[in-house]
C-alpha atoms as a PDB file:
ATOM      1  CA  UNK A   1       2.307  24.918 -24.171  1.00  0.00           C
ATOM      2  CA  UNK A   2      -0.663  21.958 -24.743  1.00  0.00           C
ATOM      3  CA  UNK A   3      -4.025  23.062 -23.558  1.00  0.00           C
ATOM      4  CA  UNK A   4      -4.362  20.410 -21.778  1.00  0.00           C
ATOM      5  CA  UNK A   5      -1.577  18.715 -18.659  1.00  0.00           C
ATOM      6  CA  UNK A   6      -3.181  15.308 -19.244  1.00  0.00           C
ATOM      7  CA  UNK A   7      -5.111  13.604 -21.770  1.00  0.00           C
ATOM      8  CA  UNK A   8      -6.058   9.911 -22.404  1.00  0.00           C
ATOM      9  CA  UNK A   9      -7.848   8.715 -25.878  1.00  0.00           C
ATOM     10  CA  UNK A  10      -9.706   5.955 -25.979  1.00  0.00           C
ATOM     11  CA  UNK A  11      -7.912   4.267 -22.833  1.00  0.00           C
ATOM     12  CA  UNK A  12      -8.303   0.453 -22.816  1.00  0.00           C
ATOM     13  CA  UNK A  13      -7.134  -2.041 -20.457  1.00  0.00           C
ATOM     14  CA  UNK A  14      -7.264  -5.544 -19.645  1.00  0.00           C
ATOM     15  CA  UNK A  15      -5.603  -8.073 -17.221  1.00  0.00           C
ATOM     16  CA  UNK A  16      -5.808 -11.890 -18.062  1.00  0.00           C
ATOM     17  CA  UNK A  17      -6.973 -14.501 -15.342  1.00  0.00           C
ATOM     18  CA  UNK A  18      -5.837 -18.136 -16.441  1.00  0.00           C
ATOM     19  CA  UNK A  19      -7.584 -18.315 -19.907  1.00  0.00           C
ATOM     20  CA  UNK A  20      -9.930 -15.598 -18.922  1.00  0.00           C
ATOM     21  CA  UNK A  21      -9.331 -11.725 -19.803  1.00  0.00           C
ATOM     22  CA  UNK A  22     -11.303  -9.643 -17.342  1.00  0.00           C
ATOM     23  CA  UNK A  23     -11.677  -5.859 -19.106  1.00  0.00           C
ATOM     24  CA  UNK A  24     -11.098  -3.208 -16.198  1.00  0.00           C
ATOM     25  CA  UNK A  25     -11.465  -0.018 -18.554  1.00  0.00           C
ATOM     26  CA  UNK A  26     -12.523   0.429 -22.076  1.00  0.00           C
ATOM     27  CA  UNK A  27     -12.819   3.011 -24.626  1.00  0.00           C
ATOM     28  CA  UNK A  28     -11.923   5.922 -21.590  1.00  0.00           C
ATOM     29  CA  UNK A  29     -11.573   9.169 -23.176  1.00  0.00           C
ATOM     30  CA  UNK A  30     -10.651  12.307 -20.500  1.00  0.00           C
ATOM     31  CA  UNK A  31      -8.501  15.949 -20.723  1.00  0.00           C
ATOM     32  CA  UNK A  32      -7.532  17.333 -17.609  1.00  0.00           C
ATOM     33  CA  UNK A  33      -6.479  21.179 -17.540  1.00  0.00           C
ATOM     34  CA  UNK A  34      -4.352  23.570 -15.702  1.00  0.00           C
ATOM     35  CA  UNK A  35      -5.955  24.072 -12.269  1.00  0.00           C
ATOM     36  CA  UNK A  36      -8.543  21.295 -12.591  1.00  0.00           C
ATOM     37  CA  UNK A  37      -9.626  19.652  -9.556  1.00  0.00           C
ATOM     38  CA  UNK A  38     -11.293  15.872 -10.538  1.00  0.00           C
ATOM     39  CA  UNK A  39     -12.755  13.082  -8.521  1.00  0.00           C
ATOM     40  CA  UNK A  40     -12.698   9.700  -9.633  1.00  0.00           C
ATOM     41  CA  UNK A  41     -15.242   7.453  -7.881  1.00  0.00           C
ATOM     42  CA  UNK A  42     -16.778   4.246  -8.007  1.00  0.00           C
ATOM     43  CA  UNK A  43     -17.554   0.853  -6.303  1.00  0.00           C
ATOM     44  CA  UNK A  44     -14.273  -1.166  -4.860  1.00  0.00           C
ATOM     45  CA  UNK A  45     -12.539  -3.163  -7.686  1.00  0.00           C
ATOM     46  CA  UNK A  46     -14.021  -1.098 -10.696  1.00  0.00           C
ATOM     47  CA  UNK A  47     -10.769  -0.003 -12.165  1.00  0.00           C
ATOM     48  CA  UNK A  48      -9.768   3.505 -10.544  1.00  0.00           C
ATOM     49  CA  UNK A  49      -6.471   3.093  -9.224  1.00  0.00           C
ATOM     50  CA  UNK A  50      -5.813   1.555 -12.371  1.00  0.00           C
ATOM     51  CA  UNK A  51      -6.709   4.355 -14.305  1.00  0.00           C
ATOM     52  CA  UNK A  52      -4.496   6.627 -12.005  1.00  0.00           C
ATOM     53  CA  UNK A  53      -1.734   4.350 -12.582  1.00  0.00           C
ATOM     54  CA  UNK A  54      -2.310   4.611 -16.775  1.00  0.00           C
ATOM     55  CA  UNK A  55      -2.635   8.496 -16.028  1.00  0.00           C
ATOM     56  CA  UNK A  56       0.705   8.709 -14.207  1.00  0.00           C
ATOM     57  CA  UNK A  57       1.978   6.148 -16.376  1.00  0.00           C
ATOM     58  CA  UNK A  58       2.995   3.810 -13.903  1.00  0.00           C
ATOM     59  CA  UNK A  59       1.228   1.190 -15.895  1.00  0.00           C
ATOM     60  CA  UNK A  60       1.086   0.347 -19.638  1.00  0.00           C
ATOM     61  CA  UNK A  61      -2.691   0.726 -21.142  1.00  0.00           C
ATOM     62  CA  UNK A  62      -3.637  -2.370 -23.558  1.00  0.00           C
ATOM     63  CA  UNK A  63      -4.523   0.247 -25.765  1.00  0.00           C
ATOM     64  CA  UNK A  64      -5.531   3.642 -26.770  1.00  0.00           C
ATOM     65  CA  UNK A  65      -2.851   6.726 -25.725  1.00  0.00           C
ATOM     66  CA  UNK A  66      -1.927   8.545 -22.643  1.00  0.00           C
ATOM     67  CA  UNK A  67      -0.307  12.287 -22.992  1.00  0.00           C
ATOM     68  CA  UNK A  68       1.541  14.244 -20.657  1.00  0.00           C
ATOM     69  CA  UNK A  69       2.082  17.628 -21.310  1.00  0.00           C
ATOM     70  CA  UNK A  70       1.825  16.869 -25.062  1.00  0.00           C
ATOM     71  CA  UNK A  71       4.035  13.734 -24.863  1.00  0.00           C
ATOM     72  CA  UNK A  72       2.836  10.500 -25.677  1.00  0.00           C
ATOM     73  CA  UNK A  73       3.679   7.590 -23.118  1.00  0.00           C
ATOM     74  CA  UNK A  74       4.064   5.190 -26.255  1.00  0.00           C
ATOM     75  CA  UNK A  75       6.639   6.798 -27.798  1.00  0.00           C
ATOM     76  CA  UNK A  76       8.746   6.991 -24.046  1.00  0.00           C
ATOM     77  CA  UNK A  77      11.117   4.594 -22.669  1.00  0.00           C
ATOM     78  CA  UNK A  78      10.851   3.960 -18.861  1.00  0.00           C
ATOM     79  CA  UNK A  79      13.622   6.373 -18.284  1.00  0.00           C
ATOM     80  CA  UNK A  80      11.706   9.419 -19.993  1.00  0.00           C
ATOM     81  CA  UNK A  81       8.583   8.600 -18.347  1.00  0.00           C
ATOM     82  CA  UNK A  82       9.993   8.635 -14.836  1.00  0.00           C
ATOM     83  CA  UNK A  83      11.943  11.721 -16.102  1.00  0.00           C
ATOM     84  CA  UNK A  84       8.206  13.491 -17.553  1.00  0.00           C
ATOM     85  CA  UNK A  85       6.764  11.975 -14.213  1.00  0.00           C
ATOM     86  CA  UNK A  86       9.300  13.679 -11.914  1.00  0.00           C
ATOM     87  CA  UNK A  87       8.626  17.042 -14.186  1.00  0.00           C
ATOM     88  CA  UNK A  88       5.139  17.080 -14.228  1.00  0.00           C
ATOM     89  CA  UNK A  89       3.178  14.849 -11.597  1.00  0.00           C
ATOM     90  CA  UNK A  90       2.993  14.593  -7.893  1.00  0.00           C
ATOM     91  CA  UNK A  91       1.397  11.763  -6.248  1.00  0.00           C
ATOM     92  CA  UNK A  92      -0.133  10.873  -2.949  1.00  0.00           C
ATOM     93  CA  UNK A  93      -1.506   7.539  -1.653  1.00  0.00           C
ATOM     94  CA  UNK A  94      -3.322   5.989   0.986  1.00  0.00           C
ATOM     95  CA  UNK A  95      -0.351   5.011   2.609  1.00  0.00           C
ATOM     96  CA  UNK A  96       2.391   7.696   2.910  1.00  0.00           C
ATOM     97  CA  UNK A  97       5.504   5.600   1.111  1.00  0.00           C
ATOM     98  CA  UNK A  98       7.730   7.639   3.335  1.00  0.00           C
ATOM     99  CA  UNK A  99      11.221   6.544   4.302  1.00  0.00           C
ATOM    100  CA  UNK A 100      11.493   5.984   7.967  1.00  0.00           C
ATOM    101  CA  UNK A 101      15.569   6.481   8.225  1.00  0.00           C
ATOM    102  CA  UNK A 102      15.222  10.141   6.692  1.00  0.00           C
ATOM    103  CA  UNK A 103      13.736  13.052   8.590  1.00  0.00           C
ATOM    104  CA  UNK A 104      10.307  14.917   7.290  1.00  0.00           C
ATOM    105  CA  UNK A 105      12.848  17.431   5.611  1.00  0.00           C
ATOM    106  CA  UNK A 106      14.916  15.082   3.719  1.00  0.00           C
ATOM    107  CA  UNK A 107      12.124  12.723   3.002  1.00  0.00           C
ATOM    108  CA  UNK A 108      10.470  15.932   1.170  1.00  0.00           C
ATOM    109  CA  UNK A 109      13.740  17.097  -0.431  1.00  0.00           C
ATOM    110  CA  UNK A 110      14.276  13.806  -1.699  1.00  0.00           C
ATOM    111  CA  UNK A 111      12.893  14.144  -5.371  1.00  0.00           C
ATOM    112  CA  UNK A 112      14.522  17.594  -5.820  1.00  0.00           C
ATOM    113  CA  UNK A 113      18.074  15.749  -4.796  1.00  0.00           C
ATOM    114  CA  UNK A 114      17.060  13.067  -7.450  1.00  0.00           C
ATOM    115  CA  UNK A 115      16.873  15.630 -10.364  1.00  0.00           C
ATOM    116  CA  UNK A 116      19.676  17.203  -9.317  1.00  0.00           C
ATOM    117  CA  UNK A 117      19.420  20.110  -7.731  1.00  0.00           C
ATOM    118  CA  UNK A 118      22.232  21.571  -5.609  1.00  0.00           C
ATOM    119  CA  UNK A 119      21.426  20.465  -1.375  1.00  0.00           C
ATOM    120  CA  UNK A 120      21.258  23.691  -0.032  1.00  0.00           C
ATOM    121  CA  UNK A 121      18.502  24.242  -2.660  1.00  0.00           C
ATOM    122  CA  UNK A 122      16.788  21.205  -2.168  1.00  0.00           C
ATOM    123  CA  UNK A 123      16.320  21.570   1.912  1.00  0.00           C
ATOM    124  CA  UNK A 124      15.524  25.062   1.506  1.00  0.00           C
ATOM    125  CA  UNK A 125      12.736  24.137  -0.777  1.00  0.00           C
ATOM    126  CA  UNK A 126      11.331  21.598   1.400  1.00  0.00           C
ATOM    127  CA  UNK A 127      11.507  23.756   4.398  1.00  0.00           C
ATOM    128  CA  UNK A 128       9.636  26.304   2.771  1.00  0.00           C
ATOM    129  CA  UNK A 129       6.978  23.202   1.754  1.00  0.00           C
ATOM    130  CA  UNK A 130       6.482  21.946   5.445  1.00  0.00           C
ATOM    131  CA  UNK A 131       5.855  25.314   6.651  1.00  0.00           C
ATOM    132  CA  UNK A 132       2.836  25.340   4.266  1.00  0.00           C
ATOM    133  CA  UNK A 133       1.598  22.366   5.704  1.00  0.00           C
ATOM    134  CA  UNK A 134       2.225  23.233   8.977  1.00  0.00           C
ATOM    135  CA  UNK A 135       5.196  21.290  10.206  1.00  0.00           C
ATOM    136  CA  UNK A 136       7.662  23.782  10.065  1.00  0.00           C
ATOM    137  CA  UNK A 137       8.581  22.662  13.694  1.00  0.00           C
ATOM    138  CA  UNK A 138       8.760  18.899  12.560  1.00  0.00           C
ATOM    139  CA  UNK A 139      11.524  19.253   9.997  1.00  0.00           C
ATOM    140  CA  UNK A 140      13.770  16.928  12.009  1.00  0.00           C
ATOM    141  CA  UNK A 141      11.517  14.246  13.056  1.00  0.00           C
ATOM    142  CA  UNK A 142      11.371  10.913  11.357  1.00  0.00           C
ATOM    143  CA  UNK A 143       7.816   9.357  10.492  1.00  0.00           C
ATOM    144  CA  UNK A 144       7.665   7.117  13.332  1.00  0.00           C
ATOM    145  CA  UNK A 145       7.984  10.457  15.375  1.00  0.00           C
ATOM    146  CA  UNK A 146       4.787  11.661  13.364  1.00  0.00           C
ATOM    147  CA  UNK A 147       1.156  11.162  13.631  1.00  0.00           C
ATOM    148  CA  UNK A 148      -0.806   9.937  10.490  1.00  0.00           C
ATOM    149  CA  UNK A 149      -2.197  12.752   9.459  1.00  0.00           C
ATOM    150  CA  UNK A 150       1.537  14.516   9.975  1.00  0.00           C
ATOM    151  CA  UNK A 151       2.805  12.289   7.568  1.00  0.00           C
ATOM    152  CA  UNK A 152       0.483  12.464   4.892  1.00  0.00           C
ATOM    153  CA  UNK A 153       1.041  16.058   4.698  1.00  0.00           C
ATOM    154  CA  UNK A 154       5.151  15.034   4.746  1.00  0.00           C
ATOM    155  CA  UNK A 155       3.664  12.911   1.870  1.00  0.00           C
ATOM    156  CA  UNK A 156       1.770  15.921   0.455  1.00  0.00           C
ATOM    157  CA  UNK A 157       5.095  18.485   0.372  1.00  0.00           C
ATOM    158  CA  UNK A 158       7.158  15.502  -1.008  1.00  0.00           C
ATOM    159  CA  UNK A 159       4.608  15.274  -4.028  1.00  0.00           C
ATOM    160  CA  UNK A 160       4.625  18.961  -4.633  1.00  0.00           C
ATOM    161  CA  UNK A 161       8.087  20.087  -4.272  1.00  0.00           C
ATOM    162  CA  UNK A 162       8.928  19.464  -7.567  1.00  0.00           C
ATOM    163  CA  UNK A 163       6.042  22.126  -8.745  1.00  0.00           C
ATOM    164  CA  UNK A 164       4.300  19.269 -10.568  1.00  0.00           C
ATOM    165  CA  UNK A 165       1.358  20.882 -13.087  1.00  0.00           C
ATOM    166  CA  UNK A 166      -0.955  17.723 -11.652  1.00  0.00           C
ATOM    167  CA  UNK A 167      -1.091  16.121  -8.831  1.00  0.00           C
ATOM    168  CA  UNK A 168      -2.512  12.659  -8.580  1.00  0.00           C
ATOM    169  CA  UNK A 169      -3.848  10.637  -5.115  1.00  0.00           C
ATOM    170  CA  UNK A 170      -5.119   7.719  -4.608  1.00  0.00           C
ATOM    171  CA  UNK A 171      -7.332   7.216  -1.794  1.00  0.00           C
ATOM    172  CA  UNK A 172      -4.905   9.745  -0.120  1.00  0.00           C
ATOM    173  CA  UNK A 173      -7.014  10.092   2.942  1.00  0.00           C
ATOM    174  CA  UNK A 174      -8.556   6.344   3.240  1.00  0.00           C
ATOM    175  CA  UNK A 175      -6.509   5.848   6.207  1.00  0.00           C
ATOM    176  CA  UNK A 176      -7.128   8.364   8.028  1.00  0.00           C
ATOM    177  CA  UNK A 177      -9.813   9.622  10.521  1.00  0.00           C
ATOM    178  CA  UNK A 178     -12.947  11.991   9.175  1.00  0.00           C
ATOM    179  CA  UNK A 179     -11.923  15.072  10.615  1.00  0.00           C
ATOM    180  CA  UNK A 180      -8.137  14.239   9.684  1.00  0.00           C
ATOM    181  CA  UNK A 181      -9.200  13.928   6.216  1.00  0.00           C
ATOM    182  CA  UNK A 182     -11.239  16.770   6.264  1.00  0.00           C
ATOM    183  CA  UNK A 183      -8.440  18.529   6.785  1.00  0.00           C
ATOM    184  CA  UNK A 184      -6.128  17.117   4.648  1.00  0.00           C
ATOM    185  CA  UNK A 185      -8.246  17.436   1.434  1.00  0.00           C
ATOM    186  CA  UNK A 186      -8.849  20.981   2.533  1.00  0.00           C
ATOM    187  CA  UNK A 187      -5.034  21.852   2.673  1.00  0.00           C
ATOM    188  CA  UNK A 188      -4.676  19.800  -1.008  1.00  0.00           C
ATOM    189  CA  UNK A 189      -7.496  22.239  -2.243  1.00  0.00           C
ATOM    190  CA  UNK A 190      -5.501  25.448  -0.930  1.00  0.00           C
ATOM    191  CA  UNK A 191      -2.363  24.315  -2.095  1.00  0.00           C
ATOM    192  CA  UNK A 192      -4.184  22.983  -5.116  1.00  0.00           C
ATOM    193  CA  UNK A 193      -5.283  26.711  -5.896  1.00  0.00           C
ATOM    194  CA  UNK A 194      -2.343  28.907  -4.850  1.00  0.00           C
ATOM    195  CA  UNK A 195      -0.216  26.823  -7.084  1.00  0.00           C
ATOM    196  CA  UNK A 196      -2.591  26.363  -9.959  1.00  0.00           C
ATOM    197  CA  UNK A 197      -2.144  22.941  -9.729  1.00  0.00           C
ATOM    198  CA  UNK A 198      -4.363  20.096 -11.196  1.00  0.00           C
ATOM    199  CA  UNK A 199      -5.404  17.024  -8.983  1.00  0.00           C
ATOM    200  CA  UNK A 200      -7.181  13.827  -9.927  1.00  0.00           C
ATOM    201  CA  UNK A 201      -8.622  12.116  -6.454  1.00  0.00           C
ATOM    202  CA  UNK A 202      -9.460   8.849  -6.350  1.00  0.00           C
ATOM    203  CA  UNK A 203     -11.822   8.771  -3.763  1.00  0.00           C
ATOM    204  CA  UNK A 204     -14.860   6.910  -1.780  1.00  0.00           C
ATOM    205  CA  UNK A 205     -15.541   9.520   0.307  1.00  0.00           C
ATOM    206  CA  UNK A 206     -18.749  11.119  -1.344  1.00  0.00           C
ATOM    207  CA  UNK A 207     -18.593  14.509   0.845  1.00  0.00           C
ATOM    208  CA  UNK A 208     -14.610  14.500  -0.702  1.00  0.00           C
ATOM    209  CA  UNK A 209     -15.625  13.977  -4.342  1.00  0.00           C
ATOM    210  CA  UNK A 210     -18.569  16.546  -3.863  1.00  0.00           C
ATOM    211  CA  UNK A 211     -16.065  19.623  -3.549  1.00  0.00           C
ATOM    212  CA  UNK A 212     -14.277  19.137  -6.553  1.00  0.00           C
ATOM    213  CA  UNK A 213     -15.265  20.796 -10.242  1.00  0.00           C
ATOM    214  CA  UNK A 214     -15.628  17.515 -11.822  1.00  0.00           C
ATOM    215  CA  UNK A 215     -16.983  13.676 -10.771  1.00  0.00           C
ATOM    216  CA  UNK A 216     -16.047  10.956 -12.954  1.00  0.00           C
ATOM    217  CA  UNK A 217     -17.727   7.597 -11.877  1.00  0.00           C
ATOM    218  CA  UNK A 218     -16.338   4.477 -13.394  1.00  0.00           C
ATOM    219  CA  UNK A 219     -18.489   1.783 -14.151  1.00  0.00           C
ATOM    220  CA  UNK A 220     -19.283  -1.290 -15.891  1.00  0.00           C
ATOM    221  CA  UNK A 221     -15.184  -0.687 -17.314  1.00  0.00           C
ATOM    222  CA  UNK A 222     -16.698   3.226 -18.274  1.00  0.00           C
ATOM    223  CA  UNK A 223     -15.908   6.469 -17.243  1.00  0.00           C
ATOM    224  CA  UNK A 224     -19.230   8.562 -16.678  1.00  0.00           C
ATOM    225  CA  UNK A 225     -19.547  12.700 -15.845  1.00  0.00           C
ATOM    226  CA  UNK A 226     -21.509  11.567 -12.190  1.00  0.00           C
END
């Protein structure tokens, strides 16, 4: 098993502009291991989702490598990496991405049913997950039926149902009130923990970022141990 769940080597990435090439990261260099719980900060527009994004290889890095679980993204087609994504990672965003014609239970089931797994299985697993988070009497409800903070915890059960080694969110609690949040990121931590799960938070929120092991700020297109 690699030592480390994810690892980047000197990440670089650029978007062009017209004729101008604007560098968001360069030369970003980070391991993350089992359990780890990491904060990414830094001003608006300074490259963090987009760092996620190359972590969870949603997006293609102009150079440099990203490895997941000891598998390099640029030796993967776009089927494997949604396959090593759907093995390994959970993720969370500001806005909960749930599917409003599918109840809390199947909305969280839905990534087991994708890989395969038999139903009965899949539901059982998700009921099990909403318990956790403390909707075991929403199960039937659709997300318009759900307050905010209800359905970023739907969000939260969806992401780890699938017992992902990492879980990355971005901005997961930017939408939501303080004492909402508070509680959200203090669920993510317990879950975090009892499942030995790694998380990478993109966050603003500086009492968020100050309860994790590790901040990394990002600036002037570097990542910096804050």
């Amino acid at each position: 098993m690699p030592q480390n769940i994810i690892e980047c080597k000197n990440l670089y990435k650029e978007f062009k502009q017209g004729n101008k090439i604007i560098k968001v990261l360069n030369d970003i260099n980070l391991s993350v291991k089992a359990g780890e719980q990491i904060a990414i900060i830094g001003s608006s527009g300074v490259g963090k989702s987009t760092l996620l994004q190359l972590l969870g290889g949603l997006d293609d890095a102009s150079a440099g490598e990203v490895i997941i679980y000891g598998s390099n993204l640029k030796n993967l087609n776009q089927k494997e990496k949604g396959d090593l994504r759907n093995k390994y990672l959970g993720f969370v965003y500001q806005f909960h991405h749930l599917l409003n014609e599918f109840t809390a239970l199947e909305n969280v089931a839905m990534p087991l049913l994708i890989a395969g797994h038999p139903p009965k299985h899949c539901k059982q697993k998700a009921k099990e997950l909403l318990k956790q988070v403390f909707l075991a009497d929403r199960v039937e409800h659709k997300p318009t039926q759900l307050s905010g903070g209800e359905r970023q915890r739907v969000a939260i059960a969806r992401a780890l149902i699938c017992r992902p080694a990492c879980i990355l969110a971005d901005e997961a609690t930017g939408n939501l009130d303080e004492k909402t949040a508070l509680d959200i990121m203090e669920l993510l931590f317990d879950l975090n923990k009892k499942h030995q799960t790694a998380g990478i938070f993109v966050t603003h929120d500086k009492n968020i970022a100050c309860k994790m092991q590790r901040q990394l700020l990002i600036k002037n297109a570097t990542l910096i141990e804050n």
